[in-house]
Protein backbone atom coordinates (compact mmCIF):
# COMPACT_ATOMS: atom_id res chain seq x y z
CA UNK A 1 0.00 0.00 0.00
CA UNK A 2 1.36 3.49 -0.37
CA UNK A 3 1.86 4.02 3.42
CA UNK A 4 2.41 0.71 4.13
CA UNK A 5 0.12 1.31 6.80
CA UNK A 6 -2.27 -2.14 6.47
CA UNK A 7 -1.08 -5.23 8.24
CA UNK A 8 -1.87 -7.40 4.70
CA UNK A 9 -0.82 -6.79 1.23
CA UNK A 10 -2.87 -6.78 -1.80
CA UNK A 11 -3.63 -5.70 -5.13
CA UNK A 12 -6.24 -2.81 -5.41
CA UNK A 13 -7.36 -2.14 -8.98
CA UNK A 14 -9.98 -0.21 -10.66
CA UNK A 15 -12.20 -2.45 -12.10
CA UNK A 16 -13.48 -0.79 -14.74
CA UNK A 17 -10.75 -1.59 -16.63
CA UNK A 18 -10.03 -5.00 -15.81
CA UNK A 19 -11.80 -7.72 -18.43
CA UNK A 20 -12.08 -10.43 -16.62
CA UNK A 21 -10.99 -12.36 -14.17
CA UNK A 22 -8.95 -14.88 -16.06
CA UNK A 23 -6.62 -11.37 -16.76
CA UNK A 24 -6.15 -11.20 -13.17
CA UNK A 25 -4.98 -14.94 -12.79
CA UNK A 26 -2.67 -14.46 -16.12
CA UNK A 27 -1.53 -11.10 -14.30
CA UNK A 28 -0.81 -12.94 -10.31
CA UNK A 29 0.87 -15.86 -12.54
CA UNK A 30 3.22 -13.73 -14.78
CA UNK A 31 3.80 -11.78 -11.17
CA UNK A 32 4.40 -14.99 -9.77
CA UNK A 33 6.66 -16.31 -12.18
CA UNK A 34 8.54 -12.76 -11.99
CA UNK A 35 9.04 -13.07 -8.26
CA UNK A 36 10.50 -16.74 -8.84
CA UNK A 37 13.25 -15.64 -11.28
CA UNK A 38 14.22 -12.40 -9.05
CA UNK A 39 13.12 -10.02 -11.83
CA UNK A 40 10.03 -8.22 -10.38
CA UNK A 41 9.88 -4.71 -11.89
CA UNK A 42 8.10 -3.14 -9.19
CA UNK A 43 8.51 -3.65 -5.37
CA UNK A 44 6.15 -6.01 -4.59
CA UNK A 45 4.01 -9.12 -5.72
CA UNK A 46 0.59 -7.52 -5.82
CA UNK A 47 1.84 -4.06 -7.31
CA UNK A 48 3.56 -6.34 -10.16
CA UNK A 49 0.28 -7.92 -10.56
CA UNK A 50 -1.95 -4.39 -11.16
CA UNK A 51 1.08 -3.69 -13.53
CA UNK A 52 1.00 -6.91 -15.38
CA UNK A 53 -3.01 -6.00 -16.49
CA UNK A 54 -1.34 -3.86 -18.49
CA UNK A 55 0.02 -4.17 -22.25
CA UNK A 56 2.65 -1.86 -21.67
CA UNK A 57 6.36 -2.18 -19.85
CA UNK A 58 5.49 1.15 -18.61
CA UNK A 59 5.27 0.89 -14.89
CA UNK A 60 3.87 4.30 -14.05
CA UNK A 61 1.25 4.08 -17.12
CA UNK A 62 0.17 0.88 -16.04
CA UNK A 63 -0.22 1.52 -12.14
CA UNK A 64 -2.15 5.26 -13.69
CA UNK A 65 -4.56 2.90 -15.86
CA UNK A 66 -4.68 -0.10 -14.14
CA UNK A 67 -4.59 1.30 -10.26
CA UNK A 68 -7.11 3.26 -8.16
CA UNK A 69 -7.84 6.63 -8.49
CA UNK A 70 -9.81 9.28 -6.65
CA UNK A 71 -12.03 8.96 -9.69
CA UNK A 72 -12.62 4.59 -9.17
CA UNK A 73 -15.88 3.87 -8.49
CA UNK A 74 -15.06 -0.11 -8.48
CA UNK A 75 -12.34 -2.04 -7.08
CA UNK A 76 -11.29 -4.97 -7.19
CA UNK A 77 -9.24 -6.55 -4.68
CA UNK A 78 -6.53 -9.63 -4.55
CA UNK A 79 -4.52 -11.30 -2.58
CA UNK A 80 -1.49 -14.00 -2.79
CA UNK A 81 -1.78 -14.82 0.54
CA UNK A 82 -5.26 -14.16 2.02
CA UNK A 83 -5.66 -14.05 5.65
CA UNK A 84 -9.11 -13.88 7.89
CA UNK A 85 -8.94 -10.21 9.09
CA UNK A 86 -8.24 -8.58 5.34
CA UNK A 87 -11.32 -8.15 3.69
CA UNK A 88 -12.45 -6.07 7.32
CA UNK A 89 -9.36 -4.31 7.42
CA UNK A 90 -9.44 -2.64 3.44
CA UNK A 91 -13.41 -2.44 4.02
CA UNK A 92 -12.95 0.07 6.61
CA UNK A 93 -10.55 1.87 4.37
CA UNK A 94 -13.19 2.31 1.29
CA UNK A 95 -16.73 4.03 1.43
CA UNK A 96 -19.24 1.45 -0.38
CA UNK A 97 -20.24 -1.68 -0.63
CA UNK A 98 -18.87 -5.56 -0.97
CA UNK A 99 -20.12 -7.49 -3.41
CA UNK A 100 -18.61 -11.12 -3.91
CA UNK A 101 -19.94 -11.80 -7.71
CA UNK A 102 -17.77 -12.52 -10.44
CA UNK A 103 -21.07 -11.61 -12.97
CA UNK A 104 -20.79 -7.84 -11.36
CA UNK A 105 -17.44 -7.92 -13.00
CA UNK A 106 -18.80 -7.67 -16.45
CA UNK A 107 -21.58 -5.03 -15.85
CA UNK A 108 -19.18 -2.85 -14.88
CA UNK A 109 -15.95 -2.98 -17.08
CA UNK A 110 -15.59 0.02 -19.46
CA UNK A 111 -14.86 -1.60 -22.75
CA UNK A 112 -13.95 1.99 -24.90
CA UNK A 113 -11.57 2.22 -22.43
CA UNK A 114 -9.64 -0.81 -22.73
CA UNK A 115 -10.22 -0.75 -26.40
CA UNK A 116 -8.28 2.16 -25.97
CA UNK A 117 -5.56 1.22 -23.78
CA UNK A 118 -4.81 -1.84 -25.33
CA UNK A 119 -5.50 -0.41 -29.05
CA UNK A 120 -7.53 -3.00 -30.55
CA UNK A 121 -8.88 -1.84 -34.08
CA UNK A 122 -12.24 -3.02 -35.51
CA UNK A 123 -10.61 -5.35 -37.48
CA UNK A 124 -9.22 -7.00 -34.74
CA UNK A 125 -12.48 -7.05 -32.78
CA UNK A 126 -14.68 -8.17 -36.04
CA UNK A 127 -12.10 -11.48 -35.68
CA UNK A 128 -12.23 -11.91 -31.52
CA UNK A 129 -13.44 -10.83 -28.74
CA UNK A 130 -12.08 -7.90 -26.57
CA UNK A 131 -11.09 -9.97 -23.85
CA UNK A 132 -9.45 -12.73 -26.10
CA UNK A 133 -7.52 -9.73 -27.67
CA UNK A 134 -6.30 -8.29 -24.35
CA UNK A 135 -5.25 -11.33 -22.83
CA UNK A 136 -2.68 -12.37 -25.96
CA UNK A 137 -1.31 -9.02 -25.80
CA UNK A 138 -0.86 -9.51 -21.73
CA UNK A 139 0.69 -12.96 -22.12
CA UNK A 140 2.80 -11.80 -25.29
CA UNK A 141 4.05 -8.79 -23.93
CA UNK A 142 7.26 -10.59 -22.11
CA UNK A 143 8.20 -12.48 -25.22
């Protein structure tokens, strides 16, 4: 966190920008694999993860996009190592409500925007779907 102020870690995103959550487990995997071969790119697990959403290198871009704002609405929160206690602790930090449904996820995700961050043209799109389109560019972006 950016006081380092909470007991537990985790990943805080905005979730209108996050497309599903099979990105998030192909984001916590490529952080994981990161961490294993020493090369993490940020300073810690879960702020590699928010970065790894991303299909840019750039670390400040992707924590600006990817990250919460004053402006987030929705969050979405994860954890490597989830402990009884956390989900208390960051409510008490937020103002709103805690909703446990993976379908809210898709009501919710702002697909101009990601069509613009990750820059998929129509031709793309008339061949796949958004989310198929952002998660090759996630998993290709290391190659």
């Amino acid at each position: 966190m950016v006081e380092g102020t909470l007991e537990y870690e985790a990943a805080i995103m905005n979730a209108a920008v996050v497309p599903s959550l099979f990105a998030v487990h192909l984001a916590a995997h490529h952080a994981l694999l990161s961490k294993q071969r020493g090369s993490l790119r940020t300073r810690s697990l879960h702020s590699e993860l928010v970065c790894n959403l991303s299909g840019s290198k750039h670390i400040a871009e992707s924590l600006q996009r990817f990250g919460v704002t004053e402006a987030s609405q929705h969050l979405l929160v994860a954890s490597f190592d989830a402990r009884i206690g956390i989900e208390d602790q960051l409510m008490s930090l937020v103002q709103g409500e805690c909703q446990h449904s993976k379908e809210a996820l898709g009501s919710i995700t702002d697909m101009g925007l990601l069509k613009k961050y990750f820059k998929c043209s129509d031709a793309e799109l008339a061949m796949s779907s958004l989310e198929d389109i952002i998660t090759c560019q996630m998993a290709a972006r290391d190659l």
